[in-house]
N, C-alpha and C. Protein backbone atom coordinates (compact mmCIF):
# COMPACT_ATOMS: atom_id res chain seq x y z
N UNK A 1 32.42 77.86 -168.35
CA UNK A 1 31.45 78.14 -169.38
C UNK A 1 30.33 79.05 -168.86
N UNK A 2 29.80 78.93 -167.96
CA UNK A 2 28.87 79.48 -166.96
C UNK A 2 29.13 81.29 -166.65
N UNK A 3 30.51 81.62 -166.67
CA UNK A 3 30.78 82.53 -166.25
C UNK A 3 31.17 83.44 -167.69
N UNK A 4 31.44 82.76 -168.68
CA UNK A 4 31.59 83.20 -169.94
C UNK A 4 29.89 83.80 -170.80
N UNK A 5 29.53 82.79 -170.24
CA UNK A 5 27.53 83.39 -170.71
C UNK A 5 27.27 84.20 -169.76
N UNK A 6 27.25 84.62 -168.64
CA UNK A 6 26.82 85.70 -167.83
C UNK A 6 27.63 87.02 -168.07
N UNK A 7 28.91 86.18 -168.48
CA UNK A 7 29.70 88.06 -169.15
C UNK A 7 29.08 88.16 -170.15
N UNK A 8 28.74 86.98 -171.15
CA UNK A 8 28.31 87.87 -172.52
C UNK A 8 27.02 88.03 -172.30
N UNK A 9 25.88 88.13 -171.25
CA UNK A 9 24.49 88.44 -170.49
C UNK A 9 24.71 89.61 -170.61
N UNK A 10 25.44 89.94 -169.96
CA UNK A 10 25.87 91.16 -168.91
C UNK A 10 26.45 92.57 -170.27
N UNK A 11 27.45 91.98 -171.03
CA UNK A 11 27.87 93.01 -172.59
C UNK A 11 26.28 93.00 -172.96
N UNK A 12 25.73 92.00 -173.41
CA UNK A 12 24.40 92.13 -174.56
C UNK A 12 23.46 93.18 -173.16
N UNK A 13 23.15 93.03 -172.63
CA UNK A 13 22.17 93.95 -171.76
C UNK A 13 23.09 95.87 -171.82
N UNK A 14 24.01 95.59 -171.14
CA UNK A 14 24.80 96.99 -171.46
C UNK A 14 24.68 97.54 -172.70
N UNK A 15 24.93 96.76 -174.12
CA UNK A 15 24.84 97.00 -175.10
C UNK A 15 23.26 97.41 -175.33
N UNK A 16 22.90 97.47 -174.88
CA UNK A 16 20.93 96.83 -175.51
C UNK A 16 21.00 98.60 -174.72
N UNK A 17 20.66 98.51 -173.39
CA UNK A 17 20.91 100.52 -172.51
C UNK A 17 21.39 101.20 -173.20
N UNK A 18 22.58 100.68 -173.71
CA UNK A 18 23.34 102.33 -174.45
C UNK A 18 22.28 101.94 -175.89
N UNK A 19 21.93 101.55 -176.69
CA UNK A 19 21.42 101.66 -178.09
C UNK A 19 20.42 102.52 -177.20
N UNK A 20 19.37 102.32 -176.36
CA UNK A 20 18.39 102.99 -175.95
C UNK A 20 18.14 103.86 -175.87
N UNK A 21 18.86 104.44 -175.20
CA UNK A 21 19.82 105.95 -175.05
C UNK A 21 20.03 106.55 -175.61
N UNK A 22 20.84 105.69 -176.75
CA UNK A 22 21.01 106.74 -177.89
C UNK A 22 20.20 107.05 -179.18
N UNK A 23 19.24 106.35 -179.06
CA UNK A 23 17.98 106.20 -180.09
C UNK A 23 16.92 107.55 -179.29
N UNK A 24 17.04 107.62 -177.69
CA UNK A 24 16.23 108.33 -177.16
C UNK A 24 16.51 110.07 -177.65
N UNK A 25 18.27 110.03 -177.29
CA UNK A 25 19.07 111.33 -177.48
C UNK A 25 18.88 111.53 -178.77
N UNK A 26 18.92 110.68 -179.81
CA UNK A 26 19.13 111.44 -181.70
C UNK A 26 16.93 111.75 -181.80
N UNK A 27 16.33 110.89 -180.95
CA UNK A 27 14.78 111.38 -180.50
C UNK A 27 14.78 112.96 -180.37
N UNK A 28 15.32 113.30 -179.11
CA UNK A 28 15.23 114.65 -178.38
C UNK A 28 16.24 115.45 -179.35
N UNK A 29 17.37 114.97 -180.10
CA UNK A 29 17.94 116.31 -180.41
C UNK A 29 17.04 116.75 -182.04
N UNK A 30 17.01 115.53 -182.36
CA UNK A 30 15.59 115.87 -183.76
C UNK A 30 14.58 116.65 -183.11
N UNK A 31 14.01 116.36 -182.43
CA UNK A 31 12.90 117.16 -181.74
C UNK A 31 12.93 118.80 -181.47
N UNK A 32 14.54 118.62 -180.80
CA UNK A 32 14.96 120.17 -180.64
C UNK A 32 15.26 120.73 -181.42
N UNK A 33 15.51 120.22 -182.53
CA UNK A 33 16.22 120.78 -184.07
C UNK A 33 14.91 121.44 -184.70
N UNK A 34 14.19 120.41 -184.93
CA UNK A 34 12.98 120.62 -186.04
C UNK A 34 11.72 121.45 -185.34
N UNK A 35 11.41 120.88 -184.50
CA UNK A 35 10.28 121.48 -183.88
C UNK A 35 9.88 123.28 -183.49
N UNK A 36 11.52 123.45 -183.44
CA UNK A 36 10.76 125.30 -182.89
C UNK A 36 11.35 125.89 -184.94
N UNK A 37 11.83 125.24 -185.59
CA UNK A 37 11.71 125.47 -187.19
C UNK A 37 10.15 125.80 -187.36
N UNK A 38 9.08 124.62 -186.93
CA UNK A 38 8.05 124.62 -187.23
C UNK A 38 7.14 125.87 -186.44
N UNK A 39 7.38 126.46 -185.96
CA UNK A 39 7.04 127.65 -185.32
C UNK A 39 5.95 126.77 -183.71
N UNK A 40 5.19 127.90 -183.86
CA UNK A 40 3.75 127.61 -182.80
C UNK A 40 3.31 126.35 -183.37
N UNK A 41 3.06 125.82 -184.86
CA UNK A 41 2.11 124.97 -185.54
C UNK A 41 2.96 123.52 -185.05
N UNK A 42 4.09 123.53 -184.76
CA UNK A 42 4.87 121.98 -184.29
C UNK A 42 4.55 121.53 -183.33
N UNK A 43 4.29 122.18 -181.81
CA UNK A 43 4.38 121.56 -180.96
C UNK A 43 2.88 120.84 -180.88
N UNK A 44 1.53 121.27 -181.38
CA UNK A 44 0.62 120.25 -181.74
C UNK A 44 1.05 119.21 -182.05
N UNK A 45 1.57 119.09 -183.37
CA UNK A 45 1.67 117.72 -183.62
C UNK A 45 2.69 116.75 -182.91
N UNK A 46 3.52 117.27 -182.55
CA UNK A 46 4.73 116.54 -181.14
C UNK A 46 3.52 115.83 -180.26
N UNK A 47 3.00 116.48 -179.34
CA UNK A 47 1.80 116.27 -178.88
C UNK A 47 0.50 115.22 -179.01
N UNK A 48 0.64 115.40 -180.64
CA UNK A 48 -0.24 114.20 -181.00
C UNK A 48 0.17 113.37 -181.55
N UNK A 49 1.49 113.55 -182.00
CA UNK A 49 2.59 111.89 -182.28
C UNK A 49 2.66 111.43 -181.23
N UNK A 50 2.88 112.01 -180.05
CA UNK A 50 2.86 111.67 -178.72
C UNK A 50 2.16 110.33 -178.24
N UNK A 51 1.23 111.47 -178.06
CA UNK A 51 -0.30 110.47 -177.84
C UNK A 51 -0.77 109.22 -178.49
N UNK A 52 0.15 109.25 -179.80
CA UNK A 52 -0.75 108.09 -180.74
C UNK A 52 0.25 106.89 -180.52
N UNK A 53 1.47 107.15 -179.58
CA UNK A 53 2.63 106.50 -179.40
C UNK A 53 2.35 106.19 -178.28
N UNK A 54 2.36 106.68 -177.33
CA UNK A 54 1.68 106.51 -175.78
C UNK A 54 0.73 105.54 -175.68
N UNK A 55 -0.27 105.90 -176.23
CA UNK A 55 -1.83 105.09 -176.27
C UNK A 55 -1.73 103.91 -176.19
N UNK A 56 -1.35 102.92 -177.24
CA UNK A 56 -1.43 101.41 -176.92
C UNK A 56 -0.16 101.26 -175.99
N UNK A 57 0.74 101.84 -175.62
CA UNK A 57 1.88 101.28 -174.80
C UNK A 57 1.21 101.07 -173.24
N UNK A 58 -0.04 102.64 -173.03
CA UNK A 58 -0.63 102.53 -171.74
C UNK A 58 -1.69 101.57 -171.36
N UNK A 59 -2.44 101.01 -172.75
CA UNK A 59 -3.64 100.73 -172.70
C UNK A 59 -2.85 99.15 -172.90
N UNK A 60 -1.60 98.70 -173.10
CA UNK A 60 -1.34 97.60 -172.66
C UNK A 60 -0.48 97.21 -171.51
N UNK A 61 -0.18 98.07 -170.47
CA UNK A 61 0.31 98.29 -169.42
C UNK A 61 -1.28 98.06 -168.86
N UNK A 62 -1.85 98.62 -168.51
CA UNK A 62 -3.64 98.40 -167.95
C UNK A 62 -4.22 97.25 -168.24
N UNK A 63 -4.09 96.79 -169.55
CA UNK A 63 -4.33 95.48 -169.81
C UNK A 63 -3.76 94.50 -168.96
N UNK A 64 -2.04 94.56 -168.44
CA UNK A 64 -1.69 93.89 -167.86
C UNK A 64 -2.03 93.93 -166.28
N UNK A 65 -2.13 95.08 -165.96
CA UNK A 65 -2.48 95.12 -164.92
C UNK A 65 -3.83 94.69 -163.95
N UNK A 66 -5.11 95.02 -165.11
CA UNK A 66 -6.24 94.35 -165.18
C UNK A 66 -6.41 92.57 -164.96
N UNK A 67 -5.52 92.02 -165.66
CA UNK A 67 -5.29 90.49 -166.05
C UNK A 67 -6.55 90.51 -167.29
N UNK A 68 -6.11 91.27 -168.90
CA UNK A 68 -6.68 91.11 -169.66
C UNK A 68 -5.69 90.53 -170.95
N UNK A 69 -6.03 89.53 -171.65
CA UNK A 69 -5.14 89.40 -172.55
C UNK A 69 -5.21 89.96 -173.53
N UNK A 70 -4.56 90.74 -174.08
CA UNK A 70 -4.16 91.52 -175.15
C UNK A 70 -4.48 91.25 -176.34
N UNK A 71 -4.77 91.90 -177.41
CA UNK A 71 -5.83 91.27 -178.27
C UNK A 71 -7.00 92.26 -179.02
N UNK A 72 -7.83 91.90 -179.54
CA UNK A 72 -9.20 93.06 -179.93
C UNK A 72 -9.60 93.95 -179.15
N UNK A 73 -10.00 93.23 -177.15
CA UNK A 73 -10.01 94.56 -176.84
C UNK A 73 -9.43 95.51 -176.60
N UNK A 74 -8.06 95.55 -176.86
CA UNK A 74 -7.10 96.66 -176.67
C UNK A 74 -7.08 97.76 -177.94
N UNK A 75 -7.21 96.74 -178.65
CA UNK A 75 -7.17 97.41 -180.37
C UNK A 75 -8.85 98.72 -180.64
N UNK A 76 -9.87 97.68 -179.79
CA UNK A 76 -10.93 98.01 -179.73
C UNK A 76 -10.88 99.52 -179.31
N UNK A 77 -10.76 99.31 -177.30
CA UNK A 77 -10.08 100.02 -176.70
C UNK A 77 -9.64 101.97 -177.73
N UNK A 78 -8.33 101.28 -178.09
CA UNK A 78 -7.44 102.37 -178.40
C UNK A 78 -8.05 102.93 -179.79
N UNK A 79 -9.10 102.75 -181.13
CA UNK A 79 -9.74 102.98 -181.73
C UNK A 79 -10.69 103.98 -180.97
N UNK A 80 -11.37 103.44 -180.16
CA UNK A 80 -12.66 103.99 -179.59
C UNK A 80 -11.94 105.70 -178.81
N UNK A 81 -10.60 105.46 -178.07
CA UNK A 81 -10.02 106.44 -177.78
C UNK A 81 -9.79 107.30 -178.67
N UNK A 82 -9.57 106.84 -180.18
CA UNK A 82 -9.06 107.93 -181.16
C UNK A 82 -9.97 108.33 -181.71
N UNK A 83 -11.29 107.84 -181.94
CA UNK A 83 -12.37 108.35 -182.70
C UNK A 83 -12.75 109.23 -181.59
N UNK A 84 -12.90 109.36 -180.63
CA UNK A 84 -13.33 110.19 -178.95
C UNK A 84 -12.50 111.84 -179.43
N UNK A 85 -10.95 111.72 -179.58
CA UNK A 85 -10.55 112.30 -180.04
C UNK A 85 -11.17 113.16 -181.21
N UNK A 86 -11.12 112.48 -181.95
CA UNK A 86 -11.56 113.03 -183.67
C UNK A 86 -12.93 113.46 -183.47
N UNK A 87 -14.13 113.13 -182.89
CA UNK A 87 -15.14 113.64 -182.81
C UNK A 87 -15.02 114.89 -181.97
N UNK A 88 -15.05 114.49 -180.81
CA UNK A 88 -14.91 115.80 -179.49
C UNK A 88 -13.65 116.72 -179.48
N UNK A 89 -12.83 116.50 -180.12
CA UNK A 89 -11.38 117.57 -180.21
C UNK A 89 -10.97 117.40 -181.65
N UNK A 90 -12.19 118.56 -182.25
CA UNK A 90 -11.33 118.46 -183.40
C UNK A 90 -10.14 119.27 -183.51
N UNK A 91 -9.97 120.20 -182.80
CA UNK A 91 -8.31 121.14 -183.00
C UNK A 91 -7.25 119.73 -182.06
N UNK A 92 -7.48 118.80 -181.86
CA UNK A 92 -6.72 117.78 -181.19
C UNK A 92 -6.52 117.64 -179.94
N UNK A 93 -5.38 117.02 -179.09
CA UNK A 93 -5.10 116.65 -178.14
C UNK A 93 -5.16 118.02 -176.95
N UNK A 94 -4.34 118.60 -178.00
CA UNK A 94 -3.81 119.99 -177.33
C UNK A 94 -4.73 121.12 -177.09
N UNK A 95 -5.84 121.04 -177.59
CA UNK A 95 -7.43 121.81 -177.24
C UNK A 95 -7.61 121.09 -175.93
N UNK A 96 -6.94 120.27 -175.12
CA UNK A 96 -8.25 119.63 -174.18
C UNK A 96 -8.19 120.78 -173.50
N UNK A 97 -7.28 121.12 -172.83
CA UNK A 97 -7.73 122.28 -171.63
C UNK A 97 -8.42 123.60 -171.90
N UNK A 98 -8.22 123.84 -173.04
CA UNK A 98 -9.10 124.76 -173.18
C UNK A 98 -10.39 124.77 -173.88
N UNK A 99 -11.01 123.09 -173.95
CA UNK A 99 -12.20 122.30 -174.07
C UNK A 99 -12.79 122.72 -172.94
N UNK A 100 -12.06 122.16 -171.81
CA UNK A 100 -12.26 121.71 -170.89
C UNK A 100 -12.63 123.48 -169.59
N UNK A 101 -11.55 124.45 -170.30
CA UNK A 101 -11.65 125.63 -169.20
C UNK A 101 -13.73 125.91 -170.02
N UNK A 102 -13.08 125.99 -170.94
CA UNK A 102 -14.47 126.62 -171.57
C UNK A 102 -16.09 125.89 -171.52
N UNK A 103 -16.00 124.79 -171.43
CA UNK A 103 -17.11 123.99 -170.54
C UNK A 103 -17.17 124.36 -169.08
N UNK A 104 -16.51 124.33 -168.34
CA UNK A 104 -16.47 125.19 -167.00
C UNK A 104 -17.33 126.08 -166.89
N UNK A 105 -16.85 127.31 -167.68
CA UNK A 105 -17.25 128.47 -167.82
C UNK A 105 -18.54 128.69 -167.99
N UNK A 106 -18.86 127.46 -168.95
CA UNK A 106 -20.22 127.87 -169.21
C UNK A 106 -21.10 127.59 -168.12
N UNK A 107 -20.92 126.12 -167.36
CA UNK A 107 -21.49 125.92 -166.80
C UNK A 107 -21.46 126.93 -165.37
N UNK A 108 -20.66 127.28 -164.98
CA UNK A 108 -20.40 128.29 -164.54
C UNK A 108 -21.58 129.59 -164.35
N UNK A 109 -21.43 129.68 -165.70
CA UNK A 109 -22.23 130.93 -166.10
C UNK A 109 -23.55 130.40 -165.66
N UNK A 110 -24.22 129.24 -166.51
CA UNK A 110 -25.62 129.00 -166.50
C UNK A 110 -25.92 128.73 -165.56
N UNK A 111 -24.87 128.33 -163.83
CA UNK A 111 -25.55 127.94 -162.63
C UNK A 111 -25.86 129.89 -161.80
N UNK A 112 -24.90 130.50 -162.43
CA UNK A 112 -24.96 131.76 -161.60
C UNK A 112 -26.45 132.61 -162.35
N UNK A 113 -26.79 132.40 -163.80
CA UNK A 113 -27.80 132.88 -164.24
C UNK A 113 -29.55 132.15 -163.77
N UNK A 114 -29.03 130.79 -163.08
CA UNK A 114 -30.30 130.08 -163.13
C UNK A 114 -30.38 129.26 -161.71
């Protein structure tokens, strides 16, 4: 009996990888399909589906790692991240670096002028 539940362990886990896989692959080939359709204007939003998918998966990975239990402040947390967003990047995710070159610059500028 023992060895009959560890084979069917062993199918249900194999089974469980390949669905993964293939939920990941019909992911990426939609992605590759649709996205260059959408010209320059797609890969923003890839980017910021991204991010809004990412976000609580990281901020409860940290949680765990912290020893915080999961809960309001995560929710808190990942709100406070998106309004950060929405205020300071309004062209989105995909402005940061060139938020970020162009704050440089300035400062840049105003240490060489002053």
């Amino acid at each position: 009996m023992g060895r009959l539940r560890a084979a069917t362990a062993l199918a249900n886990r194999q089974a469980f990888y390949l669905m993964g896989g293939l939920i990941i692959a019909s992911i990426l080939l939609a992605l590759l399909l649709v996205v260059p359709l959408l010209g320059r204007a797609g890969w923003p939003s890839v980017a910021g589906a991204a991010f809004l998918t990412l976000l609580p998966e990281a901020l409860r990975g940290a949680g765990r790692a912290l020893g915080l239990s999961p809960g309001p402040l995560r929710l808190f947390l990942n709100g406070a991240i998106l309004l950060a967003v929405i205020l300071f990047l309004p062209n989105g995710i995909v402005s940061l670096p060139r938020t970020l070159r162009e704050r440089r610059m300035r400062k840049a500028s105003r240490a060489a002028l002053g």
